[in-house]
N, C-alpha and C. Protein backbone atom coordinates (compact mmCIF):
# COMPACT_ATOMS: atom_id res chain seq x y z
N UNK A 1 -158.26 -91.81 100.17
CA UNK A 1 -158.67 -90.91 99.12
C UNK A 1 -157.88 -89.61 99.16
N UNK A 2 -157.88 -88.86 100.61
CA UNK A 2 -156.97 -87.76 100.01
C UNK A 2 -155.47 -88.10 100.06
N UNK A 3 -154.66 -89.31 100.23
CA UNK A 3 -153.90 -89.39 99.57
C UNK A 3 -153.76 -89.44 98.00
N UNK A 4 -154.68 -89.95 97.73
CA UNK A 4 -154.52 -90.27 96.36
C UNK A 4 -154.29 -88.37 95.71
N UNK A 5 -155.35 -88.01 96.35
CA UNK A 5 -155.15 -86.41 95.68
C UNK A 5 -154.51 -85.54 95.98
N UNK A 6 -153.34 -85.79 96.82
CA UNK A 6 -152.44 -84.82 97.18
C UNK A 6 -151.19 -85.18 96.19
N UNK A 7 -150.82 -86.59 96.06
CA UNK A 7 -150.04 -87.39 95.42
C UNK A 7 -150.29 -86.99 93.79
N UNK A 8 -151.88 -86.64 93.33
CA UNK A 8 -152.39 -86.31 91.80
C UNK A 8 -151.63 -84.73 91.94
N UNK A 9 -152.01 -84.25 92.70
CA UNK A 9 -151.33 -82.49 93.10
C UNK A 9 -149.66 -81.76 92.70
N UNK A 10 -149.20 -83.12 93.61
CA UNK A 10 -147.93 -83.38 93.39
C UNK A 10 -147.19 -83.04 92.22
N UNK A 11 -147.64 -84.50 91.42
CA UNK A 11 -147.25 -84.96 90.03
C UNK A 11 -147.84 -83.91 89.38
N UNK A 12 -149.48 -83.18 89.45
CA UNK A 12 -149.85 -82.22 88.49
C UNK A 12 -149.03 -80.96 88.23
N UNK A 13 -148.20 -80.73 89.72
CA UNK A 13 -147.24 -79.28 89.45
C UNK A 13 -146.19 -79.88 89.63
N UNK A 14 -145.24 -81.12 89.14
CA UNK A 14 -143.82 -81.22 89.05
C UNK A 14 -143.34 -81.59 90.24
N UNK A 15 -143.45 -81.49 91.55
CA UNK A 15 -143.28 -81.95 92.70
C UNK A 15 -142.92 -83.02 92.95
N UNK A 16 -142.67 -83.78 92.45
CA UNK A 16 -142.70 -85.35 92.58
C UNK A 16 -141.03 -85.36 92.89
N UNK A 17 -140.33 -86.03 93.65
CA UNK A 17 -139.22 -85.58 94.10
C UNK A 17 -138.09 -85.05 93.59
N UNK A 18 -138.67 -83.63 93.68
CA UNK A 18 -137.32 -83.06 92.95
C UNK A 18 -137.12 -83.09 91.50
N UNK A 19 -137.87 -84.13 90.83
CA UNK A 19 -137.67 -83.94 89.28
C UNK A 19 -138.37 -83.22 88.21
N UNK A 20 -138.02 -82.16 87.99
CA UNK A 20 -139.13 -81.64 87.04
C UNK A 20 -138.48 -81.66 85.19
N UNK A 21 -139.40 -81.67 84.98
CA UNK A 21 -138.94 -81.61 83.14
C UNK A 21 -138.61 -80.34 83.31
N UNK A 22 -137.24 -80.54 82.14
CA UNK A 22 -136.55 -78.85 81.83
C UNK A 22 -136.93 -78.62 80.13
N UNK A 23 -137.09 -77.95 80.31
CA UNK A 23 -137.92 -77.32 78.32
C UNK A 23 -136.22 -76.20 78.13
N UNK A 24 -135.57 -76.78 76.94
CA UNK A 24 -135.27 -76.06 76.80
C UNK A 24 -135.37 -75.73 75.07
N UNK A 25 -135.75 -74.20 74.39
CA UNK A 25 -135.99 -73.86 73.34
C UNK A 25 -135.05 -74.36 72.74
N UNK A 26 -135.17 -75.26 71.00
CA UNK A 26 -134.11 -75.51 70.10
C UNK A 26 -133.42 -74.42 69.26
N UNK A 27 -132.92 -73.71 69.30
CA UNK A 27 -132.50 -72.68 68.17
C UNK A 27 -133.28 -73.30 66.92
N UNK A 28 -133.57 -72.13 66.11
CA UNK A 28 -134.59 -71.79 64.49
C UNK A 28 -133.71 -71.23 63.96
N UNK A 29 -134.59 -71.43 62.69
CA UNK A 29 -134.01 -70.79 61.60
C UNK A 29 -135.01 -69.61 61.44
N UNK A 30 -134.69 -68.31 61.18
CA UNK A 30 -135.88 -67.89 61.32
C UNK A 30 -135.84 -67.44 59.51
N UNK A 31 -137.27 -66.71 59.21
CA UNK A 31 -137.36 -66.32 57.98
C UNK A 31 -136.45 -65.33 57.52
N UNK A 32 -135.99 -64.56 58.11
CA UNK A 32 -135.37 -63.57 57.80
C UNK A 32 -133.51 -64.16 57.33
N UNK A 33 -133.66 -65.11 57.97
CA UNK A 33 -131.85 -65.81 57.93
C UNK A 33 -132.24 -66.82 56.51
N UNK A 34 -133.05 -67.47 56.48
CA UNK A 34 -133.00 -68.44 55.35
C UNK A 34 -133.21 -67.09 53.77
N UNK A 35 -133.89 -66.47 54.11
CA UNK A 35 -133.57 -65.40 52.93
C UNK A 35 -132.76 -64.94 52.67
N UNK A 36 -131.78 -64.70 53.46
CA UNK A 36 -130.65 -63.84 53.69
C UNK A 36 -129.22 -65.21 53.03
N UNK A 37 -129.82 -66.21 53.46
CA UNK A 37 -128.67 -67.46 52.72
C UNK A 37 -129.26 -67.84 51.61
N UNK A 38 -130.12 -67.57 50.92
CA UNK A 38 -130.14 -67.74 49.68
C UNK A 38 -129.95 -66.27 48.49
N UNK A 39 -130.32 -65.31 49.47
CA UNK A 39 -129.31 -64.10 48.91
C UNK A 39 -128.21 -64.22 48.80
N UNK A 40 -127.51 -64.45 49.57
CA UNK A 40 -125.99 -64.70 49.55
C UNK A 40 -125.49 -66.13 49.14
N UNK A 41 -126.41 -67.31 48.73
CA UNK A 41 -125.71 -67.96 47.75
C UNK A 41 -125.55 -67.38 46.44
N UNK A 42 -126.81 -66.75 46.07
CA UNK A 42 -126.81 -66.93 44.97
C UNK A 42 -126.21 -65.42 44.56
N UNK A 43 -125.51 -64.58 45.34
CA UNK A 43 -124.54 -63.99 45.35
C UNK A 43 -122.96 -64.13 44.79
N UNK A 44 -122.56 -65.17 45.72
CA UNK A 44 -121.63 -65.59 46.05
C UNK A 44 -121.07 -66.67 44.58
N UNK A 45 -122.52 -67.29 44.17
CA UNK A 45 -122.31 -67.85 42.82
C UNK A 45 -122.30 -67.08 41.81
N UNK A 46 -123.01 -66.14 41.57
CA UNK A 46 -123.12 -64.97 40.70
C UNK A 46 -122.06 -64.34 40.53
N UNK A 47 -120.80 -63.70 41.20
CA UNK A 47 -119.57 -63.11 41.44
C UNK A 47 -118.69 -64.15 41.08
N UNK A 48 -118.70 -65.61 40.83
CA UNK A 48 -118.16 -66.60 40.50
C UNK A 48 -118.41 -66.82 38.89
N UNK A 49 -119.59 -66.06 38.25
CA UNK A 49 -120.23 -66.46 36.85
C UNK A 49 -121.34 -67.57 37.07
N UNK A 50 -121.77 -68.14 37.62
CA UNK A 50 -122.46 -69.58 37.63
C UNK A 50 -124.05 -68.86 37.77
N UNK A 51 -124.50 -69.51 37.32
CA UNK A 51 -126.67 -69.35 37.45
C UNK A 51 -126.76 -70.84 38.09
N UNK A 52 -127.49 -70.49 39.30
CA UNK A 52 -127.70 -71.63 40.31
C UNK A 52 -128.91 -70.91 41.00
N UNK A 53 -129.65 -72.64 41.50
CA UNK A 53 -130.94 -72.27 42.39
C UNK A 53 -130.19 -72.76 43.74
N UNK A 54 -130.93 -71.86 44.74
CA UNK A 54 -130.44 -72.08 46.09
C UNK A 54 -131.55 -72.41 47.02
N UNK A 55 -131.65 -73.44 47.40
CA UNK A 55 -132.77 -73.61 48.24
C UNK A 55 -132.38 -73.94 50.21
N UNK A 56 -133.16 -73.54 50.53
CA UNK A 56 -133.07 -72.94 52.18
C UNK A 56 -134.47 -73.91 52.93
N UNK A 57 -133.87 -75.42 53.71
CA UNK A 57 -134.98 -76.16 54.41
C UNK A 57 -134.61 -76.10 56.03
N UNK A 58 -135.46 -76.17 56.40
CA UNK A 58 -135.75 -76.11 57.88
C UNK A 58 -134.76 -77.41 58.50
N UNK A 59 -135.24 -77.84 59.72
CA UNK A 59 -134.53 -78.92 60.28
C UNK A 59 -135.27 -80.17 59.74
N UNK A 60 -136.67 -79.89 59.44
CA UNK A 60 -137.20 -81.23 59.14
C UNK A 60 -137.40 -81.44 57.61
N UNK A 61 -136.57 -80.58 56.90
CA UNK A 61 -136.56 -80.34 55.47
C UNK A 61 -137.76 -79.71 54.69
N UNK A 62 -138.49 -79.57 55.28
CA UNK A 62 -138.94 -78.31 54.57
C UNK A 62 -138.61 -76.82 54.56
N UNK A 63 -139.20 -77.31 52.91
CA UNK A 63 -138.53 -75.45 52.11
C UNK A 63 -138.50 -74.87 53.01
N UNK A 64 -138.39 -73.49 53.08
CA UNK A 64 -138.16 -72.76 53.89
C UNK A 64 -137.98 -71.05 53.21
N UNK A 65 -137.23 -71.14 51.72
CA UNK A 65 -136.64 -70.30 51.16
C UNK A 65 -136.00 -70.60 50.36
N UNK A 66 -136.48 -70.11 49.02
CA UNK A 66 -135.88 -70.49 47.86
C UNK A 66 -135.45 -69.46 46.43
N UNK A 67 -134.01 -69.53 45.79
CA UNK A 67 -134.03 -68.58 44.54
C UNK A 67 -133.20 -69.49 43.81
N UNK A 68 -133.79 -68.29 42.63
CA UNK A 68 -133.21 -69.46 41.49
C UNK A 68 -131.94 -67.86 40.41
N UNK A 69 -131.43 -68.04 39.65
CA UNK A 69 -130.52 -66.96 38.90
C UNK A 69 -131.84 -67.37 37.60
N UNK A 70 -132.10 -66.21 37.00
CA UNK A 70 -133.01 -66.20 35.75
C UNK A 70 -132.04 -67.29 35.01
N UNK A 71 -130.72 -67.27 34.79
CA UNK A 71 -130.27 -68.42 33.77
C UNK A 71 -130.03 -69.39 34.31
N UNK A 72 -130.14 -70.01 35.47
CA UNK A 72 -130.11 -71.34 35.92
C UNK A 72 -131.12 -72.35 35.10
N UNK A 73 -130.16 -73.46 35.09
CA UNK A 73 -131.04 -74.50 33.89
C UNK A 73 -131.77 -75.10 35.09
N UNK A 74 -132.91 -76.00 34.61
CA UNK A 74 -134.73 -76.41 35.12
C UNK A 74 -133.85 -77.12 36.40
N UNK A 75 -133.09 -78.11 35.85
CA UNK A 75 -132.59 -79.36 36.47
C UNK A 75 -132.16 -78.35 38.30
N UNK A 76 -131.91 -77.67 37.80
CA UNK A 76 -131.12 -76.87 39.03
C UNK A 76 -132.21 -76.90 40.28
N UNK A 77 -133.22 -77.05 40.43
CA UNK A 77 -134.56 -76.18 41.21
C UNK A 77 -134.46 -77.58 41.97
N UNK A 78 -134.30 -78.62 41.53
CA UNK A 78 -134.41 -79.82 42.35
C UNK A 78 -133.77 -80.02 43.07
N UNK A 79 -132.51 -80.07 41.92
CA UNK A 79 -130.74 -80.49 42.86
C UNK A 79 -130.95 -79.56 43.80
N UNK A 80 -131.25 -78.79 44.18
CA UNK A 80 -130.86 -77.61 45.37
C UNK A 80 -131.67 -77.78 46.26
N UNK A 81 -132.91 -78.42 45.61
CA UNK A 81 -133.85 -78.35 47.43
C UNK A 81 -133.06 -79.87 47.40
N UNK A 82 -133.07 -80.73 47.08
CA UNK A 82 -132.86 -81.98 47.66
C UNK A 82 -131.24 -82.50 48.20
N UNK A 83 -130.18 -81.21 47.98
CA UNK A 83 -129.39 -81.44 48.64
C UNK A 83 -129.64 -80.28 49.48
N UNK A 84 -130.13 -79.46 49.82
CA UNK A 84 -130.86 -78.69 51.46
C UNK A 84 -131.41 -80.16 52.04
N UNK A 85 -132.35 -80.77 51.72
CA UNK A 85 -133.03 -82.05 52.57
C UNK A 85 -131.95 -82.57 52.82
N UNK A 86 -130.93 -82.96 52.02
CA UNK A 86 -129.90 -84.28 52.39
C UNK A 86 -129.38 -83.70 53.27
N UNK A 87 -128.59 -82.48 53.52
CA UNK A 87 -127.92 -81.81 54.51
C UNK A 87 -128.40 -81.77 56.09
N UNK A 88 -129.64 -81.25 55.61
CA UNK A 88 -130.49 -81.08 57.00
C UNK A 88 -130.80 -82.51 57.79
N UNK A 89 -131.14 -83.40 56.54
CA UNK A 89 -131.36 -84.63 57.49
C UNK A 89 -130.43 -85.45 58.03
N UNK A 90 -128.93 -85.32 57.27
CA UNK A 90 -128.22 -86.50 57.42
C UNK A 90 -127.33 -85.27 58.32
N UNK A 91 -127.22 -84.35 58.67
CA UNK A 91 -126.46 -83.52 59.11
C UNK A 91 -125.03 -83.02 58.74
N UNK A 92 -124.92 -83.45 57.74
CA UNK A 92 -123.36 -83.40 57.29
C UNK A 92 -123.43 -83.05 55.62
N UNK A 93 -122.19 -82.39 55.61
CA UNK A 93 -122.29 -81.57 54.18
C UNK A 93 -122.61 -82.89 52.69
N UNK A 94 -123.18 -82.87 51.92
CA UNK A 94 -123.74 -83.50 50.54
C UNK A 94 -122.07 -84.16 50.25
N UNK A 95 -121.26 -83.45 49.92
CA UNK A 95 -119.91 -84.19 49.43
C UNK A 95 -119.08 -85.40 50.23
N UNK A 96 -119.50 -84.99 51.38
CA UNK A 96 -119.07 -85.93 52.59
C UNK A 96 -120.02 -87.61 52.24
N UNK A 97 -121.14 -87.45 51.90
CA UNK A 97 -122.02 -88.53 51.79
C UNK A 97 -121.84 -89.07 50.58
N UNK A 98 -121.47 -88.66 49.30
CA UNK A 98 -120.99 -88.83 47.99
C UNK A 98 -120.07 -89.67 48.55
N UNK A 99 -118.19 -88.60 49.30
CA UNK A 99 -117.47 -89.78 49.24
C UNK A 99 -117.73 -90.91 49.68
N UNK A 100 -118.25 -91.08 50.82
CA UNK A 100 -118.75 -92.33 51.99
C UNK A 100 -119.43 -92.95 50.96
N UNK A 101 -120.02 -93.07 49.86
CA UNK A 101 -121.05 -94.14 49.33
C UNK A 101 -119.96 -94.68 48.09
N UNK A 102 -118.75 -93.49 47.87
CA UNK A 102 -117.85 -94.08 46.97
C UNK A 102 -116.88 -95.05 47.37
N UNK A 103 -116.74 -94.56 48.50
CA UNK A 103 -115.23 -95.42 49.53
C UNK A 103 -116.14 -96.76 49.90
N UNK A 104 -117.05 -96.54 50.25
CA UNK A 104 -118.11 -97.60 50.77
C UNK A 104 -118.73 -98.26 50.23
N UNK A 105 -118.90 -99.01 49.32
CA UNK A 105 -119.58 -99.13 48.41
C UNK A 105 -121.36 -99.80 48.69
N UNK A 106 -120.83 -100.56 50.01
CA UNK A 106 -121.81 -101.59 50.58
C UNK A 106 -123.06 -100.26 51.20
N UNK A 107 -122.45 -98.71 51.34
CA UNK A 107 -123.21 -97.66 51.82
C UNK A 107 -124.49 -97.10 50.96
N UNK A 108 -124.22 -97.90 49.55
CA UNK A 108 -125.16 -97.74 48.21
C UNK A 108 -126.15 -97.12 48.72
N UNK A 109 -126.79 -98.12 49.56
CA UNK A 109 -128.20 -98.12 49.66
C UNK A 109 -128.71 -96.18 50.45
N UNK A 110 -127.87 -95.68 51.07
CA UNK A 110 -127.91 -94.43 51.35
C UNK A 110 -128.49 -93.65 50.39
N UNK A 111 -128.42 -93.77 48.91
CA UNK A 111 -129.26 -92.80 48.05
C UNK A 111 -130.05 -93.04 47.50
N UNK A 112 -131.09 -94.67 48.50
CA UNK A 112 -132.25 -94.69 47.93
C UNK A 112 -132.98 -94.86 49.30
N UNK A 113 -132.38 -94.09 50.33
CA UNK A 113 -132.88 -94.24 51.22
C UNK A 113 -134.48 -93.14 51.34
N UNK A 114 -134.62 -92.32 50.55
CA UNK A 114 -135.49 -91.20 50.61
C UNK A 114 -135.50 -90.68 49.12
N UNK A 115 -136.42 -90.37 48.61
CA UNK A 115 -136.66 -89.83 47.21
C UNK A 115 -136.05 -88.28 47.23
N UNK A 116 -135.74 -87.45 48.84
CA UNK A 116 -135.75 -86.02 48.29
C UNK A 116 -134.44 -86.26 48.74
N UNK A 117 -133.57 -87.26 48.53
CA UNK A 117 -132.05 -87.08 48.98
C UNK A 117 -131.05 -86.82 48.22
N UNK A 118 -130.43 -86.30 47.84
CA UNK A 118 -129.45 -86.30 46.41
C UNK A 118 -127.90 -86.43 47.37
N UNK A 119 -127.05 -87.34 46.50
CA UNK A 119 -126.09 -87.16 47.46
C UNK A 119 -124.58 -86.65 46.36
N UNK A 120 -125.16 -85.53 46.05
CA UNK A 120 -123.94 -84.83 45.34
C UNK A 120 -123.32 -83.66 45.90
N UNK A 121 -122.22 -82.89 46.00
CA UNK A 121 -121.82 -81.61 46.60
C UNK A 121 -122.72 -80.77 46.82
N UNK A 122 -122.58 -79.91 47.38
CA UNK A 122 -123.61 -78.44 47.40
C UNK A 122 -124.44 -78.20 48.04
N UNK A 123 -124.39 -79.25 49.46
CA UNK A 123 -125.58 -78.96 50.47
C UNK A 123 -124.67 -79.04 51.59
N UNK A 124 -125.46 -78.33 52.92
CA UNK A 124 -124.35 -77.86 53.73
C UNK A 124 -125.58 -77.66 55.06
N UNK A 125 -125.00 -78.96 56.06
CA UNK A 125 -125.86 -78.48 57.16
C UNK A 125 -126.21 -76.78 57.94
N UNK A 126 -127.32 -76.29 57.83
CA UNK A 126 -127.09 -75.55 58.62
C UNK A 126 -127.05 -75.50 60.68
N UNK A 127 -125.91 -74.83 61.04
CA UNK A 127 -125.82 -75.19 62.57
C UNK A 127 -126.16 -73.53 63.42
N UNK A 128 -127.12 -73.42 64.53
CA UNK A 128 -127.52 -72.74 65.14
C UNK A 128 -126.97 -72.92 66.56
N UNK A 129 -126.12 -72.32 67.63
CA UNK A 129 -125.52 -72.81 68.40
C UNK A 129 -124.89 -73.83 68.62
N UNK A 130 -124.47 -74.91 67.51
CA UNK A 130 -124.02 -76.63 67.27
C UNK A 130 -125.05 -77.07 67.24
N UNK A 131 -126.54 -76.74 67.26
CA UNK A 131 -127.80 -77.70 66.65
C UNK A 131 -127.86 -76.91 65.56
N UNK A 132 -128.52 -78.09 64.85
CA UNK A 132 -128.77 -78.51 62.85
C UNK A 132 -130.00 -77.69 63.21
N UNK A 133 -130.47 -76.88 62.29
CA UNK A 133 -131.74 -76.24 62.16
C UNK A 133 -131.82 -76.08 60.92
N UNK A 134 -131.32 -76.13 59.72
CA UNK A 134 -131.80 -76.76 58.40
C UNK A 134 -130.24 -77.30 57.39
N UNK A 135 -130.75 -77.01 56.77
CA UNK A 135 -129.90 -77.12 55.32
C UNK A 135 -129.79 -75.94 54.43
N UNK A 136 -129.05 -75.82 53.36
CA UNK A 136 -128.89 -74.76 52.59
C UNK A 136 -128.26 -75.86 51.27
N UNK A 137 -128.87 -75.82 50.06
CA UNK A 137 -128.35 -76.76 49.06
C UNK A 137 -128.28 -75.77 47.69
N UNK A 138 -127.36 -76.07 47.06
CA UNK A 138 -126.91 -74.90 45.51
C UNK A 138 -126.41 -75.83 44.48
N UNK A 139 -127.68 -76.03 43.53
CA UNK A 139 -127.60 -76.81 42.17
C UNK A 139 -126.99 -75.39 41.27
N UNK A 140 -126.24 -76.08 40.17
CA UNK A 140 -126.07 -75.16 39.02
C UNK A 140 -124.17 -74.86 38.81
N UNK A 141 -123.73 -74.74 39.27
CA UNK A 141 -122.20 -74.15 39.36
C UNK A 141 -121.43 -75.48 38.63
N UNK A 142 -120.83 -75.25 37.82
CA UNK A 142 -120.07 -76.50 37.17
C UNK A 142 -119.33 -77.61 37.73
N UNK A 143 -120.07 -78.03 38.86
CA UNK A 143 -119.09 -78.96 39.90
C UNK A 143 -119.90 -78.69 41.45
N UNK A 144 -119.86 -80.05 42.16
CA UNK A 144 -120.19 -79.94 43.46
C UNK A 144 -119.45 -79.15 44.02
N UNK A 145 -118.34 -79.33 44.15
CA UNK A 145 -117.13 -78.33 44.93
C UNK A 145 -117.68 -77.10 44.65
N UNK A 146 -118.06 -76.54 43.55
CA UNK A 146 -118.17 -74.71 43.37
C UNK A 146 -119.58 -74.49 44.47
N UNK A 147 -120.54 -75.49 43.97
CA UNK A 147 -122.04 -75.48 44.73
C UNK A 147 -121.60 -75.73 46.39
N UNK A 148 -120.83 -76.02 47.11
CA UNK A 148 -120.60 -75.91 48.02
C UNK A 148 -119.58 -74.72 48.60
N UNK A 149 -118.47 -74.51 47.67
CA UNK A 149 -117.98 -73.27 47.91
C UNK A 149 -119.45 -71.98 48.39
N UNK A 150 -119.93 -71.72 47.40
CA UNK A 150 -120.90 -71.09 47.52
C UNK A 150 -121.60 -71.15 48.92
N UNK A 151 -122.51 -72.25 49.28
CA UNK A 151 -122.94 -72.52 50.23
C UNK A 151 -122.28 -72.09 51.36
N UNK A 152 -120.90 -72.38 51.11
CA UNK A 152 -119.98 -72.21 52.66
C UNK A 152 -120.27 -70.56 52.52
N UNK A 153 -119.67 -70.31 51.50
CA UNK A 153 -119.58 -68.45 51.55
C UNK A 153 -120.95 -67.89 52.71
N UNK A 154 -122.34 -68.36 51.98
CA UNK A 154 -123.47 -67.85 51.88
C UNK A 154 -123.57 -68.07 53.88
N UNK A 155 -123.83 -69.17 54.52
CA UNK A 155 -123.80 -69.22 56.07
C UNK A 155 -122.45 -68.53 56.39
N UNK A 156 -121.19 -68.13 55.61
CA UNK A 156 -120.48 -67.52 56.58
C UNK A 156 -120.94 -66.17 56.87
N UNK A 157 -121.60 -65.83 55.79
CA UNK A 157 -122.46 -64.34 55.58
C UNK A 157 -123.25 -63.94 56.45
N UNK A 158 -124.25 -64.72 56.24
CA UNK A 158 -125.61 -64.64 56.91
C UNK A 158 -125.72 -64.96 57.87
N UNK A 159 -124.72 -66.21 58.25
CA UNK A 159 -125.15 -65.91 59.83
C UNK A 159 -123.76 -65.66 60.96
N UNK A 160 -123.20 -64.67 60.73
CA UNK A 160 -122.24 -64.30 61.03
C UNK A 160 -122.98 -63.60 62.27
């Protein structure tokens, strides 16, 4: 018996030979940075002429932070959170996954893999020390390429 409870002792404080679990914190996004990248998309598009919504998701794709330009058309509010989700989840920028499903064709099935996925330009992993901690996605600009220009601008900004 008091083996048994020296051995429970052990294992209860990590002791167990030499191995203990290491915790280490993931880098965040915090509130203040996802505001700050959708300020500065929709900056960065604005100085370009374009009305675009910019939406700002966490690592697990939720919102997080969101703007829209008063003249951005309706369609825009979607495209932007759902290429933030595509970014954040698939980790790699929205245009990158476009070409791959064009070159690929057999890759189809990638944009029905999830309802909040869009796989057009304009979403852009966000990276916190080389870990993904959300997305940043920008509907509205006449072309994926501009909606990602943007995007790039907006994290070189904010989290400089």
């Amino acid at each position: 018996m008091k083996k048994s409870i020296i051995a429970l002792a052990f294992i209860a404080t990590g002791l167990t030979t030499g191995v203990q679990a290491k915790t280490t914190a993931l880098p965040t996004l915090t509130d203040t940075a996802a505001l700050e990248l959708v300020n500065q998309g929709l900056q960065s598009c604005s100085k370009d002429g374009y009305n675009v919504s910019v939406a700002v998701v966490d690592r697990t794709g939720s919102l997080k932070a969101f703007g829209r330009s008063e003249l951005a058309g309706p369609h825009t509010v979607d495209s932007a959170q759902k290429k933030a989700f595509t970014a954040a989840s698939m980790g790699q920028p929205t245009a990158n996954l476009a070409k791959l499903v064009t070159d690929k064709p057999f890759l189809q099935g990638l944009k029905d893999m999830d309802s909040r996925m869009l796989l057009l330009g304009g979403g852009m992993p966000i990276k916190v020390d080389g870990q993904i901690v959300g997305g940043i996605g920008i509907g509205g600009a006449p072309g994926g390429h501009l909606d990602q220009a943007c995007a790039e601008a907006a994290i070189k900004v904010a989290l400089k």
